[in-house]
C-alpha atoms as a PDB file:
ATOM      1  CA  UNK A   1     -21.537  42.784  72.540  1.00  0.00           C
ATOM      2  CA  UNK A   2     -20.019  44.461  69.493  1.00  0.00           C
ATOM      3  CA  UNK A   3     -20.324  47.677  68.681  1.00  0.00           C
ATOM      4  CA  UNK A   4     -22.196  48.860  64.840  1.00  0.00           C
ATOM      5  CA  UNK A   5     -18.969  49.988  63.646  1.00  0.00           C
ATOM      6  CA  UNK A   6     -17.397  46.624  64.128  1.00  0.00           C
ATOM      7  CA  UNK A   7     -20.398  44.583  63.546  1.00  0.00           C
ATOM      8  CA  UNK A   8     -20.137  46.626  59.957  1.00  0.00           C
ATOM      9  CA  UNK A   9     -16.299  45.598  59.649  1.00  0.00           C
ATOM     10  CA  UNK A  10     -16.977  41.819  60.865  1.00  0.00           C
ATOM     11  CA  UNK A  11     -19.476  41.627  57.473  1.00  0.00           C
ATOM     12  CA  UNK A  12     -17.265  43.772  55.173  1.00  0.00           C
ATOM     13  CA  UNK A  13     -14.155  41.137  56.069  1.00  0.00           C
ATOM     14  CA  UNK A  14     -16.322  38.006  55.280  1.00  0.00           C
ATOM     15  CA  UNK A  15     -17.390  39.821  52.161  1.00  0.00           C
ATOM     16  CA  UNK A  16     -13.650  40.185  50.946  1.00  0.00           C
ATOM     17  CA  UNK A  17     -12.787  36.752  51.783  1.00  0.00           C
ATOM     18  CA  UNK A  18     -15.474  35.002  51.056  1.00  0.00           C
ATOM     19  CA  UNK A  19     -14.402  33.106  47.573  1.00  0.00           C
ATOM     20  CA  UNK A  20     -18.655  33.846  46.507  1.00  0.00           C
ATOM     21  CA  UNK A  21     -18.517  37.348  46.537  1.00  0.00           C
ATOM     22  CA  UNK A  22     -14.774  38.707  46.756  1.00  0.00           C
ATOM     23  CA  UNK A  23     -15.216  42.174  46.238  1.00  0.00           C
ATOM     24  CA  UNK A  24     -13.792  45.507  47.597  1.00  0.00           C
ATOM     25  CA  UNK A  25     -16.933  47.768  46.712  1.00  0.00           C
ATOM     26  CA  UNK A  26     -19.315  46.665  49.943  1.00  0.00           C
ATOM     27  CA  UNK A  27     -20.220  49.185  51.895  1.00  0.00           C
ATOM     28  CA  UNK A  28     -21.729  47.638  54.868  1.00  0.00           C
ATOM     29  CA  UNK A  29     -23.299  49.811  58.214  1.00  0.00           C
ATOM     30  CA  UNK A  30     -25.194  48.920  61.035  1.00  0.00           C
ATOM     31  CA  UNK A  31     -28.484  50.453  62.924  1.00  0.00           C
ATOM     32  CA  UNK A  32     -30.189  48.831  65.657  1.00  0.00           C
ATOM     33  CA  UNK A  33     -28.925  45.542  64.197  1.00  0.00           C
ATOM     34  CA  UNK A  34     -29.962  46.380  60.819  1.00  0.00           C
ATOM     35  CA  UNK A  35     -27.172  45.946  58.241  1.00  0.00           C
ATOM     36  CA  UNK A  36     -27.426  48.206  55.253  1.00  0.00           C
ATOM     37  CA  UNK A  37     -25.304  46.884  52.101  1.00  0.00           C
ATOM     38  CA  UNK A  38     -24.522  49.308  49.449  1.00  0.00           C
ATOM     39  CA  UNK A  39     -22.088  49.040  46.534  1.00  0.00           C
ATOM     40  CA  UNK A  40     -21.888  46.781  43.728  1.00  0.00           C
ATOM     41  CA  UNK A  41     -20.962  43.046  43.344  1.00  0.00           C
ATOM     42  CA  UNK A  42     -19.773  40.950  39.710  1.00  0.00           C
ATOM     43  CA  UNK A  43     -22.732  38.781  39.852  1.00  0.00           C
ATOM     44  CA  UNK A  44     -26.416  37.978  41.131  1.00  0.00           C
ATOM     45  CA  UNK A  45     -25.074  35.054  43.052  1.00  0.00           C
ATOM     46  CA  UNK A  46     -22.322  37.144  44.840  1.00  0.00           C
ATOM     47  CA  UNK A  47     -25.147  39.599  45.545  1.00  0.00           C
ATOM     48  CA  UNK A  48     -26.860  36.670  47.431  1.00  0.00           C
ATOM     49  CA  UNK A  49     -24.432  35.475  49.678  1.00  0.00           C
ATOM     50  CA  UNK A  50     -23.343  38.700  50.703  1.00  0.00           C
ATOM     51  CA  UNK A  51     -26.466  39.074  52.307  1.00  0.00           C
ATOM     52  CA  UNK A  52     -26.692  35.542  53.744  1.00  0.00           C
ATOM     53  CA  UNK A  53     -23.214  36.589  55.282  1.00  0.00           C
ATOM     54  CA  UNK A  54     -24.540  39.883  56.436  1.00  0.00           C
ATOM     55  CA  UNK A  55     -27.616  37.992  58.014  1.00  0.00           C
ATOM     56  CA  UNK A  56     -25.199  35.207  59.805  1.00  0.00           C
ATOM     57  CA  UNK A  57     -22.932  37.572  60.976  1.00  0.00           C
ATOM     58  CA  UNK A  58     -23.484  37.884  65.206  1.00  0.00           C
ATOM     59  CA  UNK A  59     -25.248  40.796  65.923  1.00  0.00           C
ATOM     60  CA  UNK A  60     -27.574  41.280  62.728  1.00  0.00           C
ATOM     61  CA  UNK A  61     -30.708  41.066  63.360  1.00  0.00           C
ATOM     62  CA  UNK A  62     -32.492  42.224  59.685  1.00  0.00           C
ATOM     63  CA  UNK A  63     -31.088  42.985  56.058  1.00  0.00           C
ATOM     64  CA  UNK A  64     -31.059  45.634  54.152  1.00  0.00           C
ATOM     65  CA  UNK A  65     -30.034  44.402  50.833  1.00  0.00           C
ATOM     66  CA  UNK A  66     -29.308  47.444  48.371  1.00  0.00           C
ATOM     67  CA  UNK A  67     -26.444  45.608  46.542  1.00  0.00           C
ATOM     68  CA  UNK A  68     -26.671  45.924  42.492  1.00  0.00           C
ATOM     69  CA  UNK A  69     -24.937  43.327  40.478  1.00  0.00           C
ATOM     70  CA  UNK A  70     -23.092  45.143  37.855  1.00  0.00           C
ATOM     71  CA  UNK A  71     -20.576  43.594  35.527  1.00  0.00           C
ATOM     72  CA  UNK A  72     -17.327  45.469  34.583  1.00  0.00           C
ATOM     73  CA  UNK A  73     -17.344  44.471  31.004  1.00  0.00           C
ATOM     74  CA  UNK A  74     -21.373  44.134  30.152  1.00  0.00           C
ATOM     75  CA  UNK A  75     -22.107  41.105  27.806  1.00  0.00           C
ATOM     76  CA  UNK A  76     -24.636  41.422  24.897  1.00  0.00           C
ATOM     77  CA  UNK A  77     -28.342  39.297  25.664  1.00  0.00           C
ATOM     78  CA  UNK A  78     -27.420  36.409  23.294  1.00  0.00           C
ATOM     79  CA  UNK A  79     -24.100  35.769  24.648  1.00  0.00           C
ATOM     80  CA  UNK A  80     -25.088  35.422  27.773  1.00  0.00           C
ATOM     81  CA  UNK A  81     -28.030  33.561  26.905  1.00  0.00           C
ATOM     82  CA  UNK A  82     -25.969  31.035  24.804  1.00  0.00           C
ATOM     83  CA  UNK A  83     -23.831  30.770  28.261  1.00  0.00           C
ATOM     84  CA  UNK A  84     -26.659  29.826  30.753  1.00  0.00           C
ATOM     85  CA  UNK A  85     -28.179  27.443  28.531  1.00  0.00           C
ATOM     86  CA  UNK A  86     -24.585  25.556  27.822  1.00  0.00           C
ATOM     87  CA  UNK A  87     -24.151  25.751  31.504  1.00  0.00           C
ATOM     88  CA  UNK A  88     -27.736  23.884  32.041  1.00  0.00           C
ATOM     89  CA  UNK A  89     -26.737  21.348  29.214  1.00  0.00           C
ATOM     90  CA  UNK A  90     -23.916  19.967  31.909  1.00  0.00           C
ATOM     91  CA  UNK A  91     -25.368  20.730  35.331  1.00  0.00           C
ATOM     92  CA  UNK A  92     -25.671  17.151  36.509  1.00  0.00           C
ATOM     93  CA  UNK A  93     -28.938  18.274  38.775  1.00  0.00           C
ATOM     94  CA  UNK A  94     -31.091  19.902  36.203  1.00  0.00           C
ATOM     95  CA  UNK A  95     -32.657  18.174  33.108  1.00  0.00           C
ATOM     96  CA  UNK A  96     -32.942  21.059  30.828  1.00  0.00           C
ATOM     97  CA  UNK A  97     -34.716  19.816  27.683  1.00  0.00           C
ATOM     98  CA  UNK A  98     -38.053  21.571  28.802  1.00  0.00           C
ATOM     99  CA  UNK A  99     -36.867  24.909  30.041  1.00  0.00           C
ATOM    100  CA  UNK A 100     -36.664  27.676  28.234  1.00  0.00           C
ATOM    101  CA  UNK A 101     -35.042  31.031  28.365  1.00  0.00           C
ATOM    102  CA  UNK A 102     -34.662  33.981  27.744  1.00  0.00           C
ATOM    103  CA  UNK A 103     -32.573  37.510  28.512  1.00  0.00           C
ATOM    104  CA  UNK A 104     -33.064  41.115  28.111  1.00  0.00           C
ATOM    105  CA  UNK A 105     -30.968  44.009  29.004  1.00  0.00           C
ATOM    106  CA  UNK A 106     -29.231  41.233  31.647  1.00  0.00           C
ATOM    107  CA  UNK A 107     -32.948  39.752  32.870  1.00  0.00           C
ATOM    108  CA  UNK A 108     -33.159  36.505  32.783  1.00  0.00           C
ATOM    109  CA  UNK A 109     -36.576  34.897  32.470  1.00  0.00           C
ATOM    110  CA  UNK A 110     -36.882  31.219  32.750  1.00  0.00           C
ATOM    111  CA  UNK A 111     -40.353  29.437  31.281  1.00  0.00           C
ATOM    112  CA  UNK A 112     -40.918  25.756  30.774  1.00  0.00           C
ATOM    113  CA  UNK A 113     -41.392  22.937  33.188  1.00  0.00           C
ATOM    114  CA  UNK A 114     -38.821  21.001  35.626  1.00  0.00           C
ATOM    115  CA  UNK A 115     -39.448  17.796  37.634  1.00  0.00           C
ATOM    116  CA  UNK A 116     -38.599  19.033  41.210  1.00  0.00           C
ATOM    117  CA  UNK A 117     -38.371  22.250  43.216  1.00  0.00           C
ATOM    118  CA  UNK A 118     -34.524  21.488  43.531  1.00  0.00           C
ATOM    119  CA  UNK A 119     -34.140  21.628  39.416  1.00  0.00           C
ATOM    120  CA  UNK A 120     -36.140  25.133  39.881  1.00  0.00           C
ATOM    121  CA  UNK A 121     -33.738  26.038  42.308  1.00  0.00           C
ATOM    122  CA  UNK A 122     -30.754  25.121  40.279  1.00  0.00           C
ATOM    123  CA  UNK A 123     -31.589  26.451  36.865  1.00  0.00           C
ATOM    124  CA  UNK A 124     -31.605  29.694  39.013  1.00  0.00           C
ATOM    125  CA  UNK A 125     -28.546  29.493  40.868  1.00  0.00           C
ATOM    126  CA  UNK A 126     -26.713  28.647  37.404  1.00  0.00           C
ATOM    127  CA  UNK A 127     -27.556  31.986  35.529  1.00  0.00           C
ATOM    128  CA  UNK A 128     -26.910  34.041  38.858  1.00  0.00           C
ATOM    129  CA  UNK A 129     -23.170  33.276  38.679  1.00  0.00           C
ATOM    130  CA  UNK A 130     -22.780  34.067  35.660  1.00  0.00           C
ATOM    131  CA  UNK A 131     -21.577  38.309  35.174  1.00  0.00           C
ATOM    132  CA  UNK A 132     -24.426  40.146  33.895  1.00  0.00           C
ATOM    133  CA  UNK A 133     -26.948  38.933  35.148  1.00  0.00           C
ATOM    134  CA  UNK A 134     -28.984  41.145  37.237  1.00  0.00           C
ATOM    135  CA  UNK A 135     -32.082  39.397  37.632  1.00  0.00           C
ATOM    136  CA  UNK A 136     -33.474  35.864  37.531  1.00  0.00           C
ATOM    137  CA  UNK A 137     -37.325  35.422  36.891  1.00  0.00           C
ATOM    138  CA  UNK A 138     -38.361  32.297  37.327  1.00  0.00           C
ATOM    139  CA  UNK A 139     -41.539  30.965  36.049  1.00  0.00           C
ATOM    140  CA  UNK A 140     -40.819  27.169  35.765  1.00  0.00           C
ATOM    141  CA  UNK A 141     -43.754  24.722  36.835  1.00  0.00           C
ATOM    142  CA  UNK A 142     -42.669  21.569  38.794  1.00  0.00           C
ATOM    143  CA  UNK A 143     -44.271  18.527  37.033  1.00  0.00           C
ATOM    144  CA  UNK A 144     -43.914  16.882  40.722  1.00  0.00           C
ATOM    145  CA  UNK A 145     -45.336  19.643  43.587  1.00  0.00           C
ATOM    146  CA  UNK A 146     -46.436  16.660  45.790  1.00  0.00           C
ATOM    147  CA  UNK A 147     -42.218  16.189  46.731  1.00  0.00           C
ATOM    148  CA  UNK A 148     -41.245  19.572  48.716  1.00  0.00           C
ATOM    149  CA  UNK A 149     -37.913  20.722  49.166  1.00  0.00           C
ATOM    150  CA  UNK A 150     -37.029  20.685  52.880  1.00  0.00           C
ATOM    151  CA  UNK A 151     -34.002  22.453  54.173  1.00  0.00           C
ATOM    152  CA  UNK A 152     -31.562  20.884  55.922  1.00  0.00           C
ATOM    153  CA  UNK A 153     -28.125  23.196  57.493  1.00  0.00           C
ATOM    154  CA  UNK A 154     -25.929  20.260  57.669  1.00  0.00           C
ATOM    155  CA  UNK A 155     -26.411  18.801  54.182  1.00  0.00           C
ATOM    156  CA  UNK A 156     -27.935  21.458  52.363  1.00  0.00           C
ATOM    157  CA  UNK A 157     -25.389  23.750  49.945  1.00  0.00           C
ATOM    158  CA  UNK A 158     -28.027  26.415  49.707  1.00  0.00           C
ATOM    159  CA  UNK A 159     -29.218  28.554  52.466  1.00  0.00           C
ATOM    160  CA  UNK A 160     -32.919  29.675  53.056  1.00  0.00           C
ATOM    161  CA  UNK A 161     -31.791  33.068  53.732  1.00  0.00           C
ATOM    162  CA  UNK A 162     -31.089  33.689  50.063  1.00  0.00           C
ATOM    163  CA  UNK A 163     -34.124  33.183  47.883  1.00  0.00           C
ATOM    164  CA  UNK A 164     -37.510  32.052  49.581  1.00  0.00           C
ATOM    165  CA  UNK A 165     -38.767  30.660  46.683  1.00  0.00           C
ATOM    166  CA  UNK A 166     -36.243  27.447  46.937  1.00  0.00           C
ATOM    167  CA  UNK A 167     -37.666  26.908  50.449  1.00  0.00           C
ATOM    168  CA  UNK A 168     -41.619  27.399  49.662  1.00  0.00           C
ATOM    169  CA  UNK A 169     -42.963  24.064  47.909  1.00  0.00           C
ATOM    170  CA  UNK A 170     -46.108  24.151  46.820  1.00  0.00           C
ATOM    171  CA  UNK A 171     -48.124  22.599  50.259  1.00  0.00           C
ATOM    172  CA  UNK A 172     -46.801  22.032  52.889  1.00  0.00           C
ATOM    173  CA  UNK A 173     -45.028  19.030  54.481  1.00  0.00           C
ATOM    174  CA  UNK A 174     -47.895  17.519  56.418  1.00  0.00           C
ATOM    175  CA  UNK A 175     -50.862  19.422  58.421  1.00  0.00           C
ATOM    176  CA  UNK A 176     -49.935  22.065  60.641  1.00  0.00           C
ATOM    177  CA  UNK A 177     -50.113  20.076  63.351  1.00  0.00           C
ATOM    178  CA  UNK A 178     -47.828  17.667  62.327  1.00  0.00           C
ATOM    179  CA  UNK A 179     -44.995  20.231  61.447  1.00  0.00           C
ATOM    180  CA  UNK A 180     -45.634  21.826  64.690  1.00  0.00           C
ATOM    181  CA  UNK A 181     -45.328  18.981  66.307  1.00  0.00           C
ATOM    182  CA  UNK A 182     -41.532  18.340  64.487  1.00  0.00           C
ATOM    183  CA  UNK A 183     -40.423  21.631  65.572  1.00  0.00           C
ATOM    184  CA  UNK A 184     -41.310  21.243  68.985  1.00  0.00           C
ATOM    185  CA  UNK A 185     -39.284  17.949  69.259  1.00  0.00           C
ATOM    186  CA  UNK A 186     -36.719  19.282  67.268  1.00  0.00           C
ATOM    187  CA  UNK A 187     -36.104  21.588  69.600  1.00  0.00           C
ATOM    188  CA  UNK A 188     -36.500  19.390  72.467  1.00  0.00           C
ATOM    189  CA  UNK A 189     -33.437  17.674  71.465  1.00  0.00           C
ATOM    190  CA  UNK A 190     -31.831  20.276  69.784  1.00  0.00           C
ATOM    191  CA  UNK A 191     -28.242  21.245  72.109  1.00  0.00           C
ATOM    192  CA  UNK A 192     -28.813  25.000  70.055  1.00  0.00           C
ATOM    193  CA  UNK A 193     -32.264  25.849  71.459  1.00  0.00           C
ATOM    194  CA  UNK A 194     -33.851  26.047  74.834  1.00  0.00           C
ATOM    195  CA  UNK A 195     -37.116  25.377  73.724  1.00  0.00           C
ATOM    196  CA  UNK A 196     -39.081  26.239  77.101  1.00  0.00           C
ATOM    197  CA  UNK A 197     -39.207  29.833  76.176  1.00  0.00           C
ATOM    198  CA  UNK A 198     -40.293  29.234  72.310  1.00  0.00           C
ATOM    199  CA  UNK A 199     -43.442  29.080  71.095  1.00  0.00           C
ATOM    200  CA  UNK A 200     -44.361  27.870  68.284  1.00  0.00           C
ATOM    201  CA  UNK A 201     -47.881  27.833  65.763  1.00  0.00           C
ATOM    202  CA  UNK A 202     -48.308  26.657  62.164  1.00  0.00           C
ATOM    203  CA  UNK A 203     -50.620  28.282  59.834  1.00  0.00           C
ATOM    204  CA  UNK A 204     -50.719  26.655  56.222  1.00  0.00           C
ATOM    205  CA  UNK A 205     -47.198  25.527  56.945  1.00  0.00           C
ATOM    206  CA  UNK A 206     -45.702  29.099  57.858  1.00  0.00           C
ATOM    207  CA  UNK A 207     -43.840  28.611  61.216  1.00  0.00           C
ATOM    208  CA  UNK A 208     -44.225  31.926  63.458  1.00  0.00           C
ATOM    209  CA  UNK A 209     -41.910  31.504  66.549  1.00  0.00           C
ATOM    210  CA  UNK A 210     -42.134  33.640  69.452  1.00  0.00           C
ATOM    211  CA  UNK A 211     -40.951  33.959  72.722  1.00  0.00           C
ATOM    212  CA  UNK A 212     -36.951  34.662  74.075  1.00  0.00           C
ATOM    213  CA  UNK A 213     -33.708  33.035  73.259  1.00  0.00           C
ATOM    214  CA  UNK A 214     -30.373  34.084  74.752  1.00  0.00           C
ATOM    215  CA  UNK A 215     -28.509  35.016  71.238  1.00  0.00           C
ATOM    216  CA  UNK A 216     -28.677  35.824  68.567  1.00  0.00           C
ATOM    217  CA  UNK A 217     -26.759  32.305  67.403  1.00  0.00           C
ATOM    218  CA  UNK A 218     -30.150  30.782  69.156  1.00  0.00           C
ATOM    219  CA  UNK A 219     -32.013  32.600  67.188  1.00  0.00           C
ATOM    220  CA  UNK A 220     -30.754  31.551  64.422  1.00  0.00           C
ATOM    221  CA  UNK A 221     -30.616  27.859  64.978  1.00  0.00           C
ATOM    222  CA  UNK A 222     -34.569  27.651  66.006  1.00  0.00           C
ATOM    223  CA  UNK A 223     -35.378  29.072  62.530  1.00  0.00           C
ATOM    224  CA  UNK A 224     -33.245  26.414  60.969  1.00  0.00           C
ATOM    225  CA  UNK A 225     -34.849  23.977  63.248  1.00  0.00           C
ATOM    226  CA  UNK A 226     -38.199  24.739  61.916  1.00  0.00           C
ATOM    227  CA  UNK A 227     -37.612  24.801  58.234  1.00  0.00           C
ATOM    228  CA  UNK A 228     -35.729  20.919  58.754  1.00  0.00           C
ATOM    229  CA  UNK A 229     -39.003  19.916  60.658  1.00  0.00           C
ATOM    230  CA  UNK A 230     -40.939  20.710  57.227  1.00  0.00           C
ATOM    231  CA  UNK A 231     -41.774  24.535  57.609  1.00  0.00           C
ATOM    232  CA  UNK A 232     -42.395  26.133  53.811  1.00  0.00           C
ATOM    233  CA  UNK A 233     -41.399  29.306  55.562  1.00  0.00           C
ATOM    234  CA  UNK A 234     -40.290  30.859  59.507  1.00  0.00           C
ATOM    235  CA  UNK A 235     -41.677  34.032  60.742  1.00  0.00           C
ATOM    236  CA  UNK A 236     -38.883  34.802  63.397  1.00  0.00           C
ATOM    237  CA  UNK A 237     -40.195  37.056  66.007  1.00  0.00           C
ATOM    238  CA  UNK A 238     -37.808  35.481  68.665  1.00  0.00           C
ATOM    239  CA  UNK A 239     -36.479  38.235  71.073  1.00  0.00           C
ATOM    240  CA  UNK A 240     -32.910  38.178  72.599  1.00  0.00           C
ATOM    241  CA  UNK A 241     -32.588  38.553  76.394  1.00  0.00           C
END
């Protein structure tokens, strides 16, 4: 077991290395497993995977996310408007003809239509890296809600942790029966989870597990178990003992 201090040190290091966020003004701490992040970041995305690195890190149990993405040299709406939408012009995942945008004061708001929930997804994550941005609202409708995005940690760039509307489709994957039935045999032959001690129940495709685990690292890997068995969302209430 680590102690807070170094569990807030462990988190501040990834930050600093960590080629997505790279920044000296983190201020991590740690309370009963709950990490606290304070302190600025250059960008939205940055702002992101600090917290998915705060949440991964082995002894975190919650987030406190009170990061603000602040730009050293602030760029005027229009530029930065004229920037996301070249950027969408070349993404190779997003077909951008129907989406349209605007910014205010650093906002980004995002109306229009994609095909998929992955295009959604991307149109996002390609105005949160760019500086100035501080927020992304998206409001694009998927033309195809019938094809849900499913998570998967081994082939998957993005991580659930970050934004829970790229997980949530619009229904789920199947009844609830059927995803509950996934999870349970994915964690049958899962080498992460020791599934005798996890219980599991599906309720309009929101996964609540329950039950102990041994780690936190367990923990972690039965909620990624259940969103790749088709789960729009995971209600962790796993205990470690």
């Amino acid at each position: 077991m680590k102690s807070e201090a170094e569990i807030a040190a462990a988190i501040k290091q990834a930050a600093f290395y960590d080629p997505r966020v790279f920044s000296f003004k983190i201020n991590p701490s740690v309370t009963n497993g709950v990490a606290t992040l304070t302190g600025t970041v250059p960008t939205l995305n940055a702002k992101m995977a600090a917290e998915a690195l705060a949440r991964n890190t082995v002894g975190v149990t919650a987030v406190n996310d009170q990061l603000v993405a602040r730009s050293e040299e602030p760029a005027a709406d229009l530029y930065l408007q004229a920037r996301i939408r070249e950027a969408l012009n070349v993404d190779p995942l997003v077909e951008s003809l129907e989406i349209f945008l605007t910014v205010k004061d650093g906002h980004v708001k995002f109306t229009g239509s994609v095909g998929t929930f992955l295009e959604s997804a991307e149109a996002s994550d390609v105005a949160s890296r760019l500086s100035g941005v501080t927020h992304v609202d998206n409001e694009l409708a998927v033309r195809e809600p019938a094809v849900p995005y499913v998570y998967s940690a081994y082939l998957d760039p993005y991580t659930p942790y970050v934004e829970t509307w790229y997980v949530i489709a619009a229904r789920p994957f199947g009844t609830d029966a059927d995803i509950a039935d996934r999870i349970k045999t994915g964690f049958f032959w899962s080498p992460f989870v020791h599934s005798g001690d996890v219980h599991v129940s599906v309720e309009n495709g929101r996964a609540t597990l329950t039950g102990t685990v041994e780690s936190f690292r367990e923990r972690q890997a039965a909620g990624n178990s259940a969103l790749a068995a088709g789960a729009v969302s995971v209600d962790n209430e796993l205990k470690v003992g």
